[in-house]
Structure formats: C-alpha cells, structure tokens
Protein backbone atom coordinates (compact mmCIF):
# COMPACT_ATOMS: atom_id res chain seq x y z
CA UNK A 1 -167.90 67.12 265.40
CA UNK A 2 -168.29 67.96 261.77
CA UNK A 3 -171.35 66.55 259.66
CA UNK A 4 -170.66 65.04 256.85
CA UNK A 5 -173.80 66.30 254.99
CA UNK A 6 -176.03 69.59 255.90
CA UNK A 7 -179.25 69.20 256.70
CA UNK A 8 -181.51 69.63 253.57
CA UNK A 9 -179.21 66.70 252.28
CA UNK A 10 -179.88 64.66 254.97
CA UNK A 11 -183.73 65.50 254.68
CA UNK A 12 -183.40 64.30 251.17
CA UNK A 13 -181.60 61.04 252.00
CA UNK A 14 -184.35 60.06 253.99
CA UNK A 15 -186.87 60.64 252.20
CA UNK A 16 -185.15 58.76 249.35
CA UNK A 17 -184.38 55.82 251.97
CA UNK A 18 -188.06 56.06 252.46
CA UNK A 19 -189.24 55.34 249.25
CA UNK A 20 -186.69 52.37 248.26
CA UNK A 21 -188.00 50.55 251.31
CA UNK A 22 -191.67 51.44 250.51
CA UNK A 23 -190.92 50.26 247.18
CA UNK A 24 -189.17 46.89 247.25
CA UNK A 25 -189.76 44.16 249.48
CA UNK A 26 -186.30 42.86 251.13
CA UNK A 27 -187.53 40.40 253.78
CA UNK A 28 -184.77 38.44 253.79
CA UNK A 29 -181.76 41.36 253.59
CA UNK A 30 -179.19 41.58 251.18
CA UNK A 31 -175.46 40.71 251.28
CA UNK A 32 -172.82 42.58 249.25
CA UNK A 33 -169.83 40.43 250.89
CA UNK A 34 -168.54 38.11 247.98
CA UNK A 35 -164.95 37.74 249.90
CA UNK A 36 -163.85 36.62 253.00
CA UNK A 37 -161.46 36.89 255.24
CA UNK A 38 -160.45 33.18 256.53
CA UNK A 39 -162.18 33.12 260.10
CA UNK A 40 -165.79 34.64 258.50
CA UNK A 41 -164.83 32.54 255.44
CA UNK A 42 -165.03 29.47 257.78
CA UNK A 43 -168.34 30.53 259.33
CA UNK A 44 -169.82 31.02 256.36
CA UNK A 45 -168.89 28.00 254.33
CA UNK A 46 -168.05 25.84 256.73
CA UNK A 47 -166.70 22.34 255.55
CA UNK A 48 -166.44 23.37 251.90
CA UNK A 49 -164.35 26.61 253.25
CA UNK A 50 -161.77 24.29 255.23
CA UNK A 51 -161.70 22.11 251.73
CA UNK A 52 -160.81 25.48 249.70
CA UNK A 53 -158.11 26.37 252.36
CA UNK A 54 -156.36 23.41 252.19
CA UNK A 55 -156.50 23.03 248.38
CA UNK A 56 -154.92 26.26 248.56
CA UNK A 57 -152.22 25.93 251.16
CA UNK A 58 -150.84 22.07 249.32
CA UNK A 59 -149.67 23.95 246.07
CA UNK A 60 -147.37 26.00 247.19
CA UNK A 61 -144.79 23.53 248.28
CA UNK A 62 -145.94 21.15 245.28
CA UNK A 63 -144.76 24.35 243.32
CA UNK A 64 -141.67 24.81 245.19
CA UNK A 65 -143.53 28.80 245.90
CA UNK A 66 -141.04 29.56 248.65
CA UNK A 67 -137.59 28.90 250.18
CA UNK A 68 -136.96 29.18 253.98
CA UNK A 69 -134.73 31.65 255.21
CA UNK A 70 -133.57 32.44 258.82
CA UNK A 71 -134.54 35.98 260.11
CA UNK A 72 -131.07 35.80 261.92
CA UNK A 73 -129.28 36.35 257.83
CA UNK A 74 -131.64 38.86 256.61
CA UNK A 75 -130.74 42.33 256.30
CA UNK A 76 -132.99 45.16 257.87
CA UNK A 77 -133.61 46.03 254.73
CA UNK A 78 -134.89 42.32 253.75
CA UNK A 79 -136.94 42.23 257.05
CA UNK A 80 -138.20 45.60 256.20
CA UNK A 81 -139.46 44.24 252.86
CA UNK A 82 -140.88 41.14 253.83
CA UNK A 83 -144.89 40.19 253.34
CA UNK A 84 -147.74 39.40 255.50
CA UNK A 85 -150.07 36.92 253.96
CA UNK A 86 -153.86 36.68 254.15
CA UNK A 87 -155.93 33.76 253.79
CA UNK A 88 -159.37 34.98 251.38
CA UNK A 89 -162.33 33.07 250.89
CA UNK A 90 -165.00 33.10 247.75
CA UNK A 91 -167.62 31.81 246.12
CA UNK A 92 -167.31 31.69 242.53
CA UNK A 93 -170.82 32.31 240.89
CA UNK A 94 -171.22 30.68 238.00
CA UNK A 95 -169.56 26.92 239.54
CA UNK A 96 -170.77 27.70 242.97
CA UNK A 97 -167.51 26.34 244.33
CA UNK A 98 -165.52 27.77 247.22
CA UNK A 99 -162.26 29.37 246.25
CA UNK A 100 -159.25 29.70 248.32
CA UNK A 101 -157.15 32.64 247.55
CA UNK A 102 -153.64 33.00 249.58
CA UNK A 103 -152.67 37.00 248.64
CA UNK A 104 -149.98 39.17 250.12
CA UNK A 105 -150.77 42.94 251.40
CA UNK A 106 -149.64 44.86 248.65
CA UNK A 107 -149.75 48.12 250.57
CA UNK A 108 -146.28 46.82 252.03
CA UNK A 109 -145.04 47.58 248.59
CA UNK A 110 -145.82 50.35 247.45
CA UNK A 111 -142.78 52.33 249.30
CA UNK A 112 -140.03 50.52 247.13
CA UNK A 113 -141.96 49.17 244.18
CA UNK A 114 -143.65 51.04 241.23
CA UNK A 115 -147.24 50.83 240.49
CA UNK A 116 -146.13 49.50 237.26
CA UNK A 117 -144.61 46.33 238.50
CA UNK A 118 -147.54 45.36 240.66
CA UNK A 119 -150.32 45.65 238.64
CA UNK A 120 -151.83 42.72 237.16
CA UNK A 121 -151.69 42.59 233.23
CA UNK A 122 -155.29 43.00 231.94
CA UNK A 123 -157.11 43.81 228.74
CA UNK A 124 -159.22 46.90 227.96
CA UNK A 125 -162.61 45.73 227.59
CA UNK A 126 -162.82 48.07 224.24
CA UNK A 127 -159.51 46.34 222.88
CA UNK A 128 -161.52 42.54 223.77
CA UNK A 129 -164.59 43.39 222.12
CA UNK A 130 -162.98 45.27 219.12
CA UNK A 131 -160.27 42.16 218.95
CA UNK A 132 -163.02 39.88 219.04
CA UNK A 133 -164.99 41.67 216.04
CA UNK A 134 -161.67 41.42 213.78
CA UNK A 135 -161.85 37.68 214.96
CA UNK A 136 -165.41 36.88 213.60
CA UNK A 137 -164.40 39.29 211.03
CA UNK A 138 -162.03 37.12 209.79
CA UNK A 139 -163.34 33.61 210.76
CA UNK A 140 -160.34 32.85 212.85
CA UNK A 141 -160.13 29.83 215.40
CA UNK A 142 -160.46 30.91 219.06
CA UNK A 143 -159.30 29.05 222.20
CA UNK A 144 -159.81 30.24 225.84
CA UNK A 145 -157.26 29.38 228.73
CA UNK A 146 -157.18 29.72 232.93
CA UNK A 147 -153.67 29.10 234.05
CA UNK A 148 -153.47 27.66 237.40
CA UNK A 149 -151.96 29.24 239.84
CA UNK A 150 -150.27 31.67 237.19
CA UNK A 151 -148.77 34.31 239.47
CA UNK A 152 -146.50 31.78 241.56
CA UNK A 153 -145.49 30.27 238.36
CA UNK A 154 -144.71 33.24 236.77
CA UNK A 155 -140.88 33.55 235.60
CA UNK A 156 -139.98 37.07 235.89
CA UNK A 157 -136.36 37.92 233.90
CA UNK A 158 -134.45 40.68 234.05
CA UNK A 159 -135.56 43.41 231.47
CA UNK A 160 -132.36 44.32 228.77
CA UNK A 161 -131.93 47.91 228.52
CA UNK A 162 -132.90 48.80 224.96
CA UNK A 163 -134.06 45.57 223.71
CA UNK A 164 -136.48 45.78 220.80
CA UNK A 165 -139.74 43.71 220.70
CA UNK A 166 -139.65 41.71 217.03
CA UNK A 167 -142.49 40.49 214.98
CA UNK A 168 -141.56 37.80 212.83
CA UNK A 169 -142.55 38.03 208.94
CA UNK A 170 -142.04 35.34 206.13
CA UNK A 171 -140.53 38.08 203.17
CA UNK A 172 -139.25 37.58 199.82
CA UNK A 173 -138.84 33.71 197.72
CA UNK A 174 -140.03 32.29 201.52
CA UNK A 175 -143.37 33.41 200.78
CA UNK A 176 -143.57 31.99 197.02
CA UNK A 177 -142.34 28.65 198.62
CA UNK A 178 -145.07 28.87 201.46
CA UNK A 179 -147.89 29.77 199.12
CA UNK A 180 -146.84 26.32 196.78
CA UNK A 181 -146.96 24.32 200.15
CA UNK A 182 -150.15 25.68 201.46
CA UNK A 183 -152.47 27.83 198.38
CA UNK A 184 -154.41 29.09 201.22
CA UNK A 185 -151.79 31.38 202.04
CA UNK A 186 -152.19 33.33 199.07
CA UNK A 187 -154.92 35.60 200.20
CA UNK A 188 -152.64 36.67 202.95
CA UNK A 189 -150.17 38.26 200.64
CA UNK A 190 -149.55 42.30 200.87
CA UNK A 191 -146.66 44.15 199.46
CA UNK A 192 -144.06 46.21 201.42
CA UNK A 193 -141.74 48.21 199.76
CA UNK A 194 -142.36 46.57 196.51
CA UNK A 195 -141.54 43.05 198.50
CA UNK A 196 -144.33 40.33 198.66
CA UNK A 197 -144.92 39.49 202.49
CA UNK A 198 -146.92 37.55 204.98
CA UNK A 199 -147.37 38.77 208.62
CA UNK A 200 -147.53 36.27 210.79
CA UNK A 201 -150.43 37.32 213.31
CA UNK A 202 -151.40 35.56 216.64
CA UNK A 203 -153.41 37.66 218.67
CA UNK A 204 -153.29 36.91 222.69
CA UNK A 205 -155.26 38.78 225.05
CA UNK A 206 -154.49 38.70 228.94
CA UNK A 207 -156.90 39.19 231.67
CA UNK A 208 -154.27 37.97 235.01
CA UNK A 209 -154.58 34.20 234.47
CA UNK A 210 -157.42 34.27 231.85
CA UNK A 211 -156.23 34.33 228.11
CA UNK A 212 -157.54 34.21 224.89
CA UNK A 213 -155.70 33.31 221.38
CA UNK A 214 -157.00 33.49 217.90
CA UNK A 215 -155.34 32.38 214.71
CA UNK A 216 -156.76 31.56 211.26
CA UNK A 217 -154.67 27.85 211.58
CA UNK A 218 -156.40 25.59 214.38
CA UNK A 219 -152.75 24.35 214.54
CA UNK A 220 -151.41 27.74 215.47
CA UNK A 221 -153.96 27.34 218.72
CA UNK A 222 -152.71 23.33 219.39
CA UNK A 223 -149.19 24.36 219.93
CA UNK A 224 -150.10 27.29 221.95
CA UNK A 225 -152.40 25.45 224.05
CA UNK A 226 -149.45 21.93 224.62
CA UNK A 227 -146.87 24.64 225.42
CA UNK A 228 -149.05 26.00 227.89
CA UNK A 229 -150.01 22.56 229.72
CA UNK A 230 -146.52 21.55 229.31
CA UNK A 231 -145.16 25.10 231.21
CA UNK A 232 -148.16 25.59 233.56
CA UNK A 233 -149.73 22.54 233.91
CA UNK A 234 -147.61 19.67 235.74
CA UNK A 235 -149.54 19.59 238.53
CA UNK A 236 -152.87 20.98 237.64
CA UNK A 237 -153.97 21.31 233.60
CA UNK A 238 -154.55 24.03 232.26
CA UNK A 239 -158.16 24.49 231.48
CA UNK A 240 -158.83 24.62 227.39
CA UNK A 241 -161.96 25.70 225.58
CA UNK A 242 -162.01 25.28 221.85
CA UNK A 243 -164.98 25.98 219.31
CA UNK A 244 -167.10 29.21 218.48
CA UNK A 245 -168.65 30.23 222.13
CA UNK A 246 -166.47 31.11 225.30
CA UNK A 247 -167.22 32.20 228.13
CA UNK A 248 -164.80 35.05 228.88
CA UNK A 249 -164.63 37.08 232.00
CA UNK A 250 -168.22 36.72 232.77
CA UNK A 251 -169.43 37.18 228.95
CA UNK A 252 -170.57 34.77 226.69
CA UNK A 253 -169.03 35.28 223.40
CA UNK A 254 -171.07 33.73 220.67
CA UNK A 255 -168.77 33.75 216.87
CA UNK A 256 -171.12 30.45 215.90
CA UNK A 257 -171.73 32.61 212.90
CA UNK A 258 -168.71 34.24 210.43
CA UNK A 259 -169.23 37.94 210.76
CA UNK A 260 -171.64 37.62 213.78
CA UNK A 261 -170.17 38.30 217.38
CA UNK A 262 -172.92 38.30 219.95
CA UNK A 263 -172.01 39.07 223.43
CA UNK A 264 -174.33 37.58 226.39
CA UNK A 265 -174.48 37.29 230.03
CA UNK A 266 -177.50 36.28 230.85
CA UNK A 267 -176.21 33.84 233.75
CA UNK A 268 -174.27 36.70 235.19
CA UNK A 269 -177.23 38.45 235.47
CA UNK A 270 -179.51 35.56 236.56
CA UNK A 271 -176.84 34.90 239.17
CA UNK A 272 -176.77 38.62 240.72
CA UNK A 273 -180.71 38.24 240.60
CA UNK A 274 -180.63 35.20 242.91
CA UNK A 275 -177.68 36.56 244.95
CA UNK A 276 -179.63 40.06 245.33
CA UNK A 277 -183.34 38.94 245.87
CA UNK A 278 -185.31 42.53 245.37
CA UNK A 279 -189.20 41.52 244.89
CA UNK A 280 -191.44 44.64 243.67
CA UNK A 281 -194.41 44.74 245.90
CA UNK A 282 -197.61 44.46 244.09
CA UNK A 283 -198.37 48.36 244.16
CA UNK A 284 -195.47 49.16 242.34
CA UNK A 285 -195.68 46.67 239.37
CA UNK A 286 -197.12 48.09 236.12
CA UNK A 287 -196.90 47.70 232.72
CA UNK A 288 -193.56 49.10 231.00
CA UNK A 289 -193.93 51.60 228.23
CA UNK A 290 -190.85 49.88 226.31
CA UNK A 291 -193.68 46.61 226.23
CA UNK A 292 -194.49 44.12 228.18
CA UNK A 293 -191.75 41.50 227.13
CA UNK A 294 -189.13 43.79 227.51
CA UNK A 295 -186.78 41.17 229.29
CA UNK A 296 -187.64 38.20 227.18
CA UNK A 297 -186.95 40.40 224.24
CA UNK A 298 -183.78 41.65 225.10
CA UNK A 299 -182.41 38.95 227.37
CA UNK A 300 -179.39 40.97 228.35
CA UNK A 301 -177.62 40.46 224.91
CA UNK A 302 -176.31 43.13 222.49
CA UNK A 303 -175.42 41.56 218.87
CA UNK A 304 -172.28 43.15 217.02
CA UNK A 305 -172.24 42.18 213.56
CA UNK A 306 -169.71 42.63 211.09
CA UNK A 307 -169.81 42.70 207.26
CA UNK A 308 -168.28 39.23 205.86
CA UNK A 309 -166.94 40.51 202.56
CA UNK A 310 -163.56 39.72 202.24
CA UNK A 311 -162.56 42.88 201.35
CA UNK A 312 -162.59 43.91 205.21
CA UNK A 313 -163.42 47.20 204.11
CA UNK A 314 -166.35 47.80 206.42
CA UNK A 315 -163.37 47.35 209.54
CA UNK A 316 -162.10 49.97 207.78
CA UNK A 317 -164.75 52.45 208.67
CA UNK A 318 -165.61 53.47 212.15
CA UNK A 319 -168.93 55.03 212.86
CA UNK A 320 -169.09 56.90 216.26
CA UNK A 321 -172.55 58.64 217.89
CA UNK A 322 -171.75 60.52 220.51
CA UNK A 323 -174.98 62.43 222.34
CA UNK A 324 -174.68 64.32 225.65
CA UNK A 325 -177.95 64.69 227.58
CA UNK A 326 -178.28 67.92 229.55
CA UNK A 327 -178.75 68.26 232.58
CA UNK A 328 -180.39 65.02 233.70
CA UNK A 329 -178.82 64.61 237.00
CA UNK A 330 -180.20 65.75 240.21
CA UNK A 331 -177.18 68.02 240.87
CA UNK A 332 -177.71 69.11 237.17
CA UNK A 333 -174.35 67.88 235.65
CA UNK A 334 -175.24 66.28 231.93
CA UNK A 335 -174.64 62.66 230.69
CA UNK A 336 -172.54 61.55 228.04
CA UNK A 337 -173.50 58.55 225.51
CA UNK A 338 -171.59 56.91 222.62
CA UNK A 339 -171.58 53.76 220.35
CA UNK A 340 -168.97 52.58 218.18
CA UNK A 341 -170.03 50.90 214.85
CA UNK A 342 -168.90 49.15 211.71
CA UNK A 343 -171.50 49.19 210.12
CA UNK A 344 -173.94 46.67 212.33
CA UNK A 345 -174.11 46.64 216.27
CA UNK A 346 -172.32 48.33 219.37
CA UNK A 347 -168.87 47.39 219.47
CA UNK A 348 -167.85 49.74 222.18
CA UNK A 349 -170.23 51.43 224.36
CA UNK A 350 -170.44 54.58 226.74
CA UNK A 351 -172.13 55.89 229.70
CA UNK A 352 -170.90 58.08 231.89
CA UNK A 353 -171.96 60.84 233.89
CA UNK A 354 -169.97 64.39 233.20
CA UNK A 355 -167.96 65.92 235.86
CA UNK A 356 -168.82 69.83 235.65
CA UNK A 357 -171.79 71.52 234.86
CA UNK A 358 -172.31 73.05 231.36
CA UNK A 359 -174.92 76.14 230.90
CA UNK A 360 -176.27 74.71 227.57
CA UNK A 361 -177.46 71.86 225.47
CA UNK A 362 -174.69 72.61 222.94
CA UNK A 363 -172.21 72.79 225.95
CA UNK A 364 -172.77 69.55 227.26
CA UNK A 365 -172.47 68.11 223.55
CA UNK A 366 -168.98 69.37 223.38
CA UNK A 367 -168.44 68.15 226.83
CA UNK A 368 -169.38 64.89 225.66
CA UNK A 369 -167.33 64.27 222.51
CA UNK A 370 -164.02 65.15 224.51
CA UNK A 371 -165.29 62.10 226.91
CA UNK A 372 -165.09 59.87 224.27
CA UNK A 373 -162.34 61.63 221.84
CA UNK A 374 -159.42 59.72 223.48
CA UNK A 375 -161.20 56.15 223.08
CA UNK A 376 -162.01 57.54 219.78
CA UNK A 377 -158.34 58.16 218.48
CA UNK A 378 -156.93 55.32 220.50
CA UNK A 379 -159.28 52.67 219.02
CA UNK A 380 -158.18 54.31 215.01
CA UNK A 381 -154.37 53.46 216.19
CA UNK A 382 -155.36 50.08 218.06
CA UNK A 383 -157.17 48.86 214.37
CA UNK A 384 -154.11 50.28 212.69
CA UNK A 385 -151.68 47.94 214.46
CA UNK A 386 -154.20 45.17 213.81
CA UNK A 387 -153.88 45.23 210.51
CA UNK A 388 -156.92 47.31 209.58
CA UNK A 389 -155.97 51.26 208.75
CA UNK A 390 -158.67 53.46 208.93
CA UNK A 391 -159.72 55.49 206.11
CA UNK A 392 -163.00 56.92 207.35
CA UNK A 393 -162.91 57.70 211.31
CA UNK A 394 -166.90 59.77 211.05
CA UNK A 395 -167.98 61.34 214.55
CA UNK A 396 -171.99 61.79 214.67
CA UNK A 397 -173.92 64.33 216.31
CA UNK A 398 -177.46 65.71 216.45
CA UNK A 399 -176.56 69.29 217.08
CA UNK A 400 -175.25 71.03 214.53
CA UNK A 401 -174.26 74.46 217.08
CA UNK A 402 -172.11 71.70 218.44
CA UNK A 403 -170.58 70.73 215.25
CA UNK A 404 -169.98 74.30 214.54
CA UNK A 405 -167.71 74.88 217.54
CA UNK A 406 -165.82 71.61 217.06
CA UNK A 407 -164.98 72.26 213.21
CA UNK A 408 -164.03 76.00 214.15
CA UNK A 409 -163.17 76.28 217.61
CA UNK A 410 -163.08 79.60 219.17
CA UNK A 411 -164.31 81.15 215.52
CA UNK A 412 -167.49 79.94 215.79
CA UNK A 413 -168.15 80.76 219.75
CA UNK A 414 -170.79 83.17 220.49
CA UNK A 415 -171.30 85.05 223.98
CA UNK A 416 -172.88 82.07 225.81
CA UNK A 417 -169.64 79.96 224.35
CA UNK A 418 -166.73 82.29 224.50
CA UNK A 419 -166.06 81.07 228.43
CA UNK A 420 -165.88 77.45 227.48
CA UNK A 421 -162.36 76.24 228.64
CA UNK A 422 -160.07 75.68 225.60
CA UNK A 423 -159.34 72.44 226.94
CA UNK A 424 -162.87 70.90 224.71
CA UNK A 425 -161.72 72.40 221.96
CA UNK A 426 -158.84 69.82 221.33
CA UNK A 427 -161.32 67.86 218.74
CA UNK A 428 -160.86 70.88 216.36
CA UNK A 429 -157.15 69.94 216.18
CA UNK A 430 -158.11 66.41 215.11
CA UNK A 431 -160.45 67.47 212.57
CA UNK A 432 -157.97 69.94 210.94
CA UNK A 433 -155.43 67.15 211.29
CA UNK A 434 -157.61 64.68 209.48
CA UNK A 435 -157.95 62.21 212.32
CA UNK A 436 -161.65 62.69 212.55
CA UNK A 437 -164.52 63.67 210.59
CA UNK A 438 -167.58 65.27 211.68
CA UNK A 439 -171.23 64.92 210.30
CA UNK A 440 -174.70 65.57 211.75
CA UNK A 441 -177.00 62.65 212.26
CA UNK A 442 -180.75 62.88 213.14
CA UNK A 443 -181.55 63.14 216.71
CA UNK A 444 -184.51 59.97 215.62
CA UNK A 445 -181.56 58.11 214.41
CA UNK A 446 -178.69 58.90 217.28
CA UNK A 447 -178.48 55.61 219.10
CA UNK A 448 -175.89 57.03 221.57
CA UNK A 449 -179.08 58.72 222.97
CA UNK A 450 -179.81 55.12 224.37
CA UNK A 451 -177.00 55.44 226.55
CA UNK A 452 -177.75 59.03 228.20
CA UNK A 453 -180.98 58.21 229.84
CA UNK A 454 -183.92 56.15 230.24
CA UNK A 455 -185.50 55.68 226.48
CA UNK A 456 -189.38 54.37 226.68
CA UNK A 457 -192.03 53.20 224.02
CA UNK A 458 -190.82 52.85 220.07
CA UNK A 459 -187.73 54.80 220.34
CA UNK A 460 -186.37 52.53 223.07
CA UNK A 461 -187.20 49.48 220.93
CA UNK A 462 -185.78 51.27 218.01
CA UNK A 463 -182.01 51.51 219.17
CA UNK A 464 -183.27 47.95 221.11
CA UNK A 465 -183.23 45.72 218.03
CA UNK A 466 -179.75 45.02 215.97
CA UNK A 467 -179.21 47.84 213.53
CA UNK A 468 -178.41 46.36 209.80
C-alpha cells in the first residue's frame, strides 16, 4: 500500500501533534459536527430534534411543495431524473434552536443540469461590505429580510431569448414635476445627454433566503417589505428588521452613525469559543507583546468609515495596499495582504497564502498584486454601476523594485527577474491603460502588512486602531 506522506513528514506531524496537545488542555474533546443526518440528529437532540422534523415535514403540503405521480406514467427518463431526499438536522448558534432542513442530493443532477442553475444566488462579501459603505455613505434606510421556506416557493419562469433587463428612470418635464411635489428630490438631479434625470436606485442584495434592501425613502423599504409578506408569507411571515444595526449573515452591521459602518461579530466569535472549549494550560499563558488588553481592545470589530460630505467624492477614490510577505510559510511559499480604503477603515480585506514559490522579496510583491488585481478592477466597475465612477483607482506598495517591474514590465527586469512568467505582468497593461495607478507607500505606513503575518508591539496597534 502506498503512504500518503514519507517519513520525515510524518516525523514532523507528530511532533507538531505533540506540542498542540502539550499546549492546550481539551479535557472534554471537541466536536466539529454542526449537521446531522436525521437518525444522529435524533440522538443528539432528542425531543427538540423530533420537534424540528416535524415542523419541517407540515410545510410542504401547507405549501402545496409536491404533486403525486404514479411510477407506472413516468418515463425512464423521468424515473431516471427523480430525487432522493435527506432529512438534516442543526443547531443554529446564535437562537440555539434546532433546525430541520429537508434537502435533495444534488449530485443526482449534475448529469442533466448546469452548475449554473443549481447554485444558490449569493452575494460577494466584497460587493456587501462595499454596498453597505455607499449605504452609510449616503444615509439611506436599510431593512433586512429571511424568507421562509424561499426555495419551495420560488417561481421559476421560462427565460425569453434576448430579453433585455430595464432600469426605470424619471427623464425630462417628469422630473421638474417630481422635484415641485417632493424638493428633496432635487439633489438627486444629474444630466444625461443634456436631459435632466433621476435614477431611480433600490439596491437588493441576496444571500439564498437572506436579503437586504436600501433606499433613501423609508417608503421605498414598506412596499418592498408588504410585497414580500404578501408573496412569501401566508403561512409563515416573513421576518423584518428595520433601523440602523442588522445582523447579516453572522455580522453585525452597525450604520447608527451617517458615514460610519462598523462591522462586528463578537457573538459569532463568543459562540465558536463556547462551542470549541480550548483552555491554555498555565505554562503557556504569558503576557502578549501587542498588550495586555488586546481582546478587550479590539473586540473582534473593524470600523469602516466614510467621509460624509455630500460631494461623495471620497467614494470616488479607492486606496489599495497591497504587501506580499516572503517566504513565511513552512514550505517557503510567500503571503499576500491587501486593504481597500476610502479614505478611513478596511472596506475589503485580504489574506491569502500564494500558490508557487517566488526567489525574491520583489517577486513575491508582484505575485501579490496579481492576487488582488482582479478584485481590484472588478470593485472600480462594481462602484461604477453604483453610481460612483472612479477617478483615482491608486495601488500602494513598499517596494519600489516592485513598482519598477509593474510600470515597465519586461523593460525593467534584471537577471534574477527575466524568468518571471509573463502572466504577473498583466498589471502593466492596466497601468498603461489608465485603470490603475501606482505609488510607493512607506513600509511603517503599509497596513496590508497586517494581513501577511503576525504583527506584535506598536506596529500591531498601529494598523489596530481606525485610521482617520
């Protein structure tokens, strides 16, 4: 039989077992299993587990989920086709209620349906966040939703070959007539092709059966929120939160303040520390170079704050640091850091570990801006289509050999550089295009380095505290 590792790795993954059980004290074991299968579901919960079950199993004839059908007038191609279900069982954290979910096996689809029309429609987390700056930006009105039961109540019509998507916009004397109705309106007046016109903007964001609208009218929200109850909600309401903090898949969004977005989870976190009870033994505890109230200080919160001028030029000017650290792995591959500003905190972060090795410093720096480059243009076309065009789109770095090679490309490689795969040199094609500039920032003042490794003392409370 063939090992899976050779020996000097499995030397070294005992030794590292060794020292994480020397290390923490786990007396009472830990469990990874959040989801059940029904049988262990029912051990484990017991009464409460029956209770989910049957909650579960009296919708779906409540919402009229399925129509009998006698194997005898199916095709073999119907029979082939048809679904197994699976009773799951889970604990939701933060209610610590038992959920029953009835799911199908979607690996019975996959031979005659795309991946496209089985995935569930969800929300980058950088389009949330950056959504949810414009938001607080703005001082809209925010409401969160949870449909019920929103995949078996899902109407699914036949796509129209060519149909175009339309956004509606009040043009011409409409918008002199809406402006004498409601003077408010006047600030939301832009020209378009010498035409005075107001874009009507609603901004939805799905997560599966999790949603959240914004709109400058409350009103806008009241509608959307009726409509939804009135669709979704007959037997079950949908479940409406309204004012300035949401809790939104798992975060705490905090827009109490106009310009001001703070993101928390501290119950998440308090939640996975109950649910994973590791207890340093005595030996090991000692006093943190980043200071001693390093988790009452930073309570698991990062702060992104947004200018409240009016103007909303400072959404108009993206900030990136990007910072790769070299070689910090144990199989020597570098790590890649960034931060996306507007001029106050993080509102898109990251971390990620690179997938080849590079032979220099300045290597894994150009490593790491084409790790972030695609987030980078994507997020200059995503505030485009939000209403914010980006004139300044500013790329930060601490190493100016690394700036050298992304401005010039292949002109400004040396001997150690000439065998770097063309492939990193796509960021010189944005620069030339103007779709990126570059500067140099002061390695003292690069907070992406807080995302490449392990920061202690006063630089990691530096980049710690909200940058104004």
């Amino acid at each position: 039989m063939k090992a899976d590792y050779e020996v000097h790795n499995a030397i070294m993954i005992a030794r590292c077992m060794m020292q994480i059980k020397a290390k923490f004290d786990t007396d009472e074991g830990l469990n990874f299993i959040q989801q059940y299968y029904i049988n262990q579901g029912l051990k484990t919960f017991g009464d409460d587990g029956k209770d989910a079950v049957d909650k579960e199993l009296r919708q779906m004839p409540l919402r009229d989920c399925f129509t009998p059908e006698f194997v005898k007038d199916m095709t073999a191609s119907e029979r082939k086709k048809a679904q197994s279900a699976m009773m799951l069982l889970a604990e939701k954290q933060l209610e610590k209620t038992i959920k029953g979910r009835l799911v199908f096996r979607g690996d019975g689809t996959r031979e005659w349906l795309s991946r496209e029309d089985t995935a569930s429609p969800t929300a980058l987390q950088e389009a949330i966040t950056t959504t949810c700056v414009i938001d607080t930006h703005e001082g809209r009105d925010i409401m969160t939703m949870d449909v019920p039961n929103a995949f078996i109540q899902t109407y699914m019509p036949e796509a129209k070959e060519g149909e175009d998507r339309i956004y509606m916009k009040i043009t011409a004397m409409m918008v002199q007539i809406l402006i004498d109705m409601a003077p408010e309106y006047r600030k939301y007046v832009v020209l378009e092709n010498g035409k005075r016109v107001i874009y009507v903007r609603q901004t939805i964001r799905f997560h599966v059966e999790d949603l959240m609208s914004s709109h400058m009218d409350p009103k806008v929200n009241d509608k959307f929120s009726k409509w939804l109850n009135m669709r979704y909600g007959s037997i079950k309401a949908c479940t409406i939160i309204r004012g300035k903090i949401h809790r939104y898949l798992e975060m705490t969004l905090d827009l109490s303040v106009k310009g001001n977005l703070k993101i928390r989870m501290d119950d998440y976190v308090k939640n996975m520390l109950e649910d994973f009870p590791i207890k340093f033994n005595k030996d090991s505890k000692q006093e943190t170079p980043a200071g001693n109230d390093l988790l009452e200080a930073g309570k698991g919160s990062y702060s992104i704050v947004v200018s409240p001028d009016t103007s909303a030029e400072s959404l108009r000017v993206m900030k990136w640091m990007i910072d790769g650290s070299f070689a910090v792995h144990p199989d020597f591959k570098s790590h890649t850091g960034g931060t996306l500003t507007f001029g106050g905190g993080a509102a898109q972060v990251m971390s990620k570990k690179q997938k080849l090795n590079s032979r220099s410093s300045t290597e894994a720096e150009l490593i790491a801006v084409d790790n972030v480059v695609t987030m980078l243009l994507w997020t200059k076309l995503f505030m485009k289509w939000q209403g914010y065009p980006i004139k300044k789109n500013i790329l930060y770095q601490d190493n100016k050999s690394a700036i050298l090679l992304e401005e010039n490309g292949r002109k400004s490689a040396g001997k150690r550089s000439r065998a770097i795969n063309i492939h990193y040199f796509f960021i010189t094609d944005q620069v030339e295009k103007g779709n990126v500039k570059i500067e140099y920032c002061p390695t003292d003042n690069m907070i992406a380095d807080f995302m490449t490794k392990p920061l202690q003392g006063e630089k990691f409370r530096k980049f710690r505290d909200p940058q104004d």
